[in-house]
Protein backbone atom coordinates (compact mmCIF):
# COMPACT_ATOMS: atom_id res chain seq x y z
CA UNK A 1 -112.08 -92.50 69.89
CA UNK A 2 -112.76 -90.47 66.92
CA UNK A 3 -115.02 -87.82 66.70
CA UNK A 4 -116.99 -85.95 64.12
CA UNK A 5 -115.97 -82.29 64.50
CA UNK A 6 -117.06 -79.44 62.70
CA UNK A 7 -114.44 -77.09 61.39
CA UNK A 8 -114.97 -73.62 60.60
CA UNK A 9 -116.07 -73.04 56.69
CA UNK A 10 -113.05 -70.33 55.97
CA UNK A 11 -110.19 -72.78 57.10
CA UNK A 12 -111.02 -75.26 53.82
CA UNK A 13 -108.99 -73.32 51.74
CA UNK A 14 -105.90 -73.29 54.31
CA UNK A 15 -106.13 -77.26 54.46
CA UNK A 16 -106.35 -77.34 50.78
CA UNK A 17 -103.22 -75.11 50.46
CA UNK A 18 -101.35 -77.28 53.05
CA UNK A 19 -102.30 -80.54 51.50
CA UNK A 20 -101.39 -79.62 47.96
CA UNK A 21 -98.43 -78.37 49.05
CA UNK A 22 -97.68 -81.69 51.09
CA UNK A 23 -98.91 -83.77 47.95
CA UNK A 24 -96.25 -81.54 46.11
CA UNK A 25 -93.55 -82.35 48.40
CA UNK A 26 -94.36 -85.93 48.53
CA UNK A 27 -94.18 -86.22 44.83
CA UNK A 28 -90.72 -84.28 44.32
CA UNK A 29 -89.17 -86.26 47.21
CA UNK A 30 -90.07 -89.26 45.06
CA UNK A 31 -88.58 -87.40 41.86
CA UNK A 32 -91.64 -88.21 39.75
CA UNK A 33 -91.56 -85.10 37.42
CA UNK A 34 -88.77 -83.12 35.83
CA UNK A 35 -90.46 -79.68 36.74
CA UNK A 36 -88.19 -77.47 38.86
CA UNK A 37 -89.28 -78.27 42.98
CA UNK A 38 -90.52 -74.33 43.58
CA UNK A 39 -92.61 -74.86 40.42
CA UNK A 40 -94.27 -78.19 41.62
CA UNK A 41 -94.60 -77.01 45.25
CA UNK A 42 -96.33 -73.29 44.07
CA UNK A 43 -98.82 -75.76 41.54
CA UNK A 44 -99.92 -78.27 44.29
CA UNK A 45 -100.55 -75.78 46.98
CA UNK A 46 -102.95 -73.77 44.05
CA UNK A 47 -104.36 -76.67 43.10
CA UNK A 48 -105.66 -77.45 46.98
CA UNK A 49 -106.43 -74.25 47.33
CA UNK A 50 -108.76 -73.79 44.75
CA UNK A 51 -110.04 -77.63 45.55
CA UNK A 52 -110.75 -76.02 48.68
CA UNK A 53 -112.42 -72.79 47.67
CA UNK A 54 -114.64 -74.58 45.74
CA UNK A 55 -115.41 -76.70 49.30
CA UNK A 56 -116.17 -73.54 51.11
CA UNK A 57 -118.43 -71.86 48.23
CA UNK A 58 -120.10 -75.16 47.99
CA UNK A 59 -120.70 -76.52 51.53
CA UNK A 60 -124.17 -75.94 52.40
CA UNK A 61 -124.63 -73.91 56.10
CA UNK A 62 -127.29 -74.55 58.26
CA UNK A 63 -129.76 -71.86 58.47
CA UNK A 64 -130.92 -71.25 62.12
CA UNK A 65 -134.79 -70.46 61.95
CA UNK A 66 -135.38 -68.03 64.73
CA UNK A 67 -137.94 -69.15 66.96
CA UNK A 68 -141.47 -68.25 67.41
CA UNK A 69 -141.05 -66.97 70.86
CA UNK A 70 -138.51 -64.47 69.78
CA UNK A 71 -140.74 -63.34 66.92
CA UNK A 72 -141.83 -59.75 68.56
CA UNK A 73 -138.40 -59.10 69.44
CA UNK A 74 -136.41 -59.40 66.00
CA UNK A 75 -136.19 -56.26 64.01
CA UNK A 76 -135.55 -56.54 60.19
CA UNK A 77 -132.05 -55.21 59.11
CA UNK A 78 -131.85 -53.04 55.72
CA UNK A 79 -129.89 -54.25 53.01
CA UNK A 80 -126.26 -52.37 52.87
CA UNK A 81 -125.19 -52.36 49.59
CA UNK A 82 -121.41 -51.80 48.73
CA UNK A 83 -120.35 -47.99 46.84
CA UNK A 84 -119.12 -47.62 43.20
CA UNK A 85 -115.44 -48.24 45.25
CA UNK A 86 -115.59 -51.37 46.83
CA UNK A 87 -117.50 -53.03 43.26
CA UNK A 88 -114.63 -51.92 41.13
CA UNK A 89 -112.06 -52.81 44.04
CA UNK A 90 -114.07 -56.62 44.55
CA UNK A 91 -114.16 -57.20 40.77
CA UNK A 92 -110.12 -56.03 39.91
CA UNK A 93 -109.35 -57.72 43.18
CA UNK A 94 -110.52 -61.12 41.74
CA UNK A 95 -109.20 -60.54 38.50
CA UNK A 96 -105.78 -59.23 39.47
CA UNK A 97 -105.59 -62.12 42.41
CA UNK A 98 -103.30 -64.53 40.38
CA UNK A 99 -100.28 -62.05 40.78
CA UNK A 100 -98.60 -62.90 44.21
CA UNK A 101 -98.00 -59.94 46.48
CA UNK A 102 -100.60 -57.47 44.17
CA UNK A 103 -103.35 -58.92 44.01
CA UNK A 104 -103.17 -60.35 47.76
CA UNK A 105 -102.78 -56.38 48.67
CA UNK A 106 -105.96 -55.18 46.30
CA UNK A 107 -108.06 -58.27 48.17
CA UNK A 108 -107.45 -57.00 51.46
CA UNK A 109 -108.38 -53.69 50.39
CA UNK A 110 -111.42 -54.34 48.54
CA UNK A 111 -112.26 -56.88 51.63
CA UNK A 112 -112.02 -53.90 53.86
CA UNK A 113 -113.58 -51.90 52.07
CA UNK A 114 -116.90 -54.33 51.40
CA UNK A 115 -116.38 -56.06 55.17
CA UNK A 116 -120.11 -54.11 55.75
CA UNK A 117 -122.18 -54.57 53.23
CA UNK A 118 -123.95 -57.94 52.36
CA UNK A 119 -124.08 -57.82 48.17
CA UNK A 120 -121.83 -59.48 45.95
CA UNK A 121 -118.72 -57.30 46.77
CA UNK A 122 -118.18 -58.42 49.97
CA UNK A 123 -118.28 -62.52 48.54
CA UNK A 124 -116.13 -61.77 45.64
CA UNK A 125 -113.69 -59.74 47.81
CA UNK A 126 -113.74 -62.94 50.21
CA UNK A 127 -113.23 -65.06 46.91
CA UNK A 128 -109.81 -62.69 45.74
CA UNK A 129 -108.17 -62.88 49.21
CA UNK A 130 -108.43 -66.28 49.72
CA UNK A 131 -106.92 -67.38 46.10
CA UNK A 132 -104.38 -63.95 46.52
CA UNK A 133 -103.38 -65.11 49.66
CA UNK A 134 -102.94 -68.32 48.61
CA UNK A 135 -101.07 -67.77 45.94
CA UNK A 136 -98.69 -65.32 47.52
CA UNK A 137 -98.33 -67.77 50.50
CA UNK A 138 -97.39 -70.38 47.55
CA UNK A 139 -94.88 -68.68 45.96
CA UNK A 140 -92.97 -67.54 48.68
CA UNK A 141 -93.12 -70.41 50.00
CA UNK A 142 -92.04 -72.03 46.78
CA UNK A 143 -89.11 -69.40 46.09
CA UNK A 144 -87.71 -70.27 50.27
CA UNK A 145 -87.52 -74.11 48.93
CA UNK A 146 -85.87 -73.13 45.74
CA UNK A 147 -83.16 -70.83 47.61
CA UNK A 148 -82.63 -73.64 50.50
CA UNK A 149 -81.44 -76.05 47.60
C-alpha cells in the first residue's frame, strides 16, 4: 500500500517551509504563545526551511559510475569557473538573503548569473535563493494572515 518514493533533493526545503508553517498554524490555533500570529507563522515556516536546507545540503546523492563499455566514448568536461561578478553577486546574495523581497531578487540574479559554472558560486547562489525565497514567501504569507484578521 505504501511505497518508498524518492523525491527530488530541491523540494526539501519547500516541505520544510510548508510544515513549519503548518506547525505554526497549529500552534496559534491552539493559542499557545502570546507572539502576534504573522510573527509565529513567518518563524515556523524559517525554521522548516532552514531544517530543510540543511536536509538537502546534507543528503548524500548517489554517484552513477559510468560503465566500462562507455569508457572510449566519454570526453572529460573543463572546469567553468564563475567571473569576479557572479562571486561577489553569490556571496552578497547569501548575506543579504534574510531581507524578504531584496535579497530573494539578488539570489535569482547571482543564480543566473552562476547557473554555468560548477565552483562554489553556483552552490552558494542555490543556498541564497532557497532561504530568500523562503523568507519572502514567509512573510508575505505572514503579512496576508495578519491583514485577514
Amino acid at each position: 500500500m505504501l511505497k518508498n518514493r524518492q523525491f527530488p533533493p530541491w523540494c526539501a526545503p519547500l516541505v520544510g517551509i510548508l510544515a513549519g508553517g503548518y506547525v505554526a498554524m497549529k500552534n496559534m490555533v491552539l493559542g499557545n504563545a502570546g507572539l502576534p500570529g504573522y510573527l509565529m507563522i513567518l518563524g515556523g515556516m524559517v525554521i522548516g526551511g532552514l531544517a530543510g536546507c540543511s536536509v538537502f545540503l546534507l543528503d548524500p546523492r548517489g554517484r552513477a559510475e559510468p560503465s566500462s563499455l562507455f569508457a572510449e566514448h566519454l570526453v572529460p568536461t573543463p572546469r567553468r569557473s564563475s567571473s569576479l561578478v557572479g562571486r561577489v553577486l553569490a556571496a552578497f546574495g547569501v548575506l543579504l538573503s534574510w531581507f524578504p523581497l531584496l535579497g530573494l531578487v539578488l539570489n535569482l540574479i547571482g543564480y543566473l548569473v552562476n547557473r554555468k559554472t560548477d565552483d562554489w558560486a553556483v552552490w552558494t547562489s542555490k543556498i541564497g535563493l532557497i532561504v530568500g525565497l523562503s523568507v519572502s514567501v514567509g512573510m508575505i504569507f505572514g503579512f496576508v494572515i495578519e491583514w485577514i484578521r
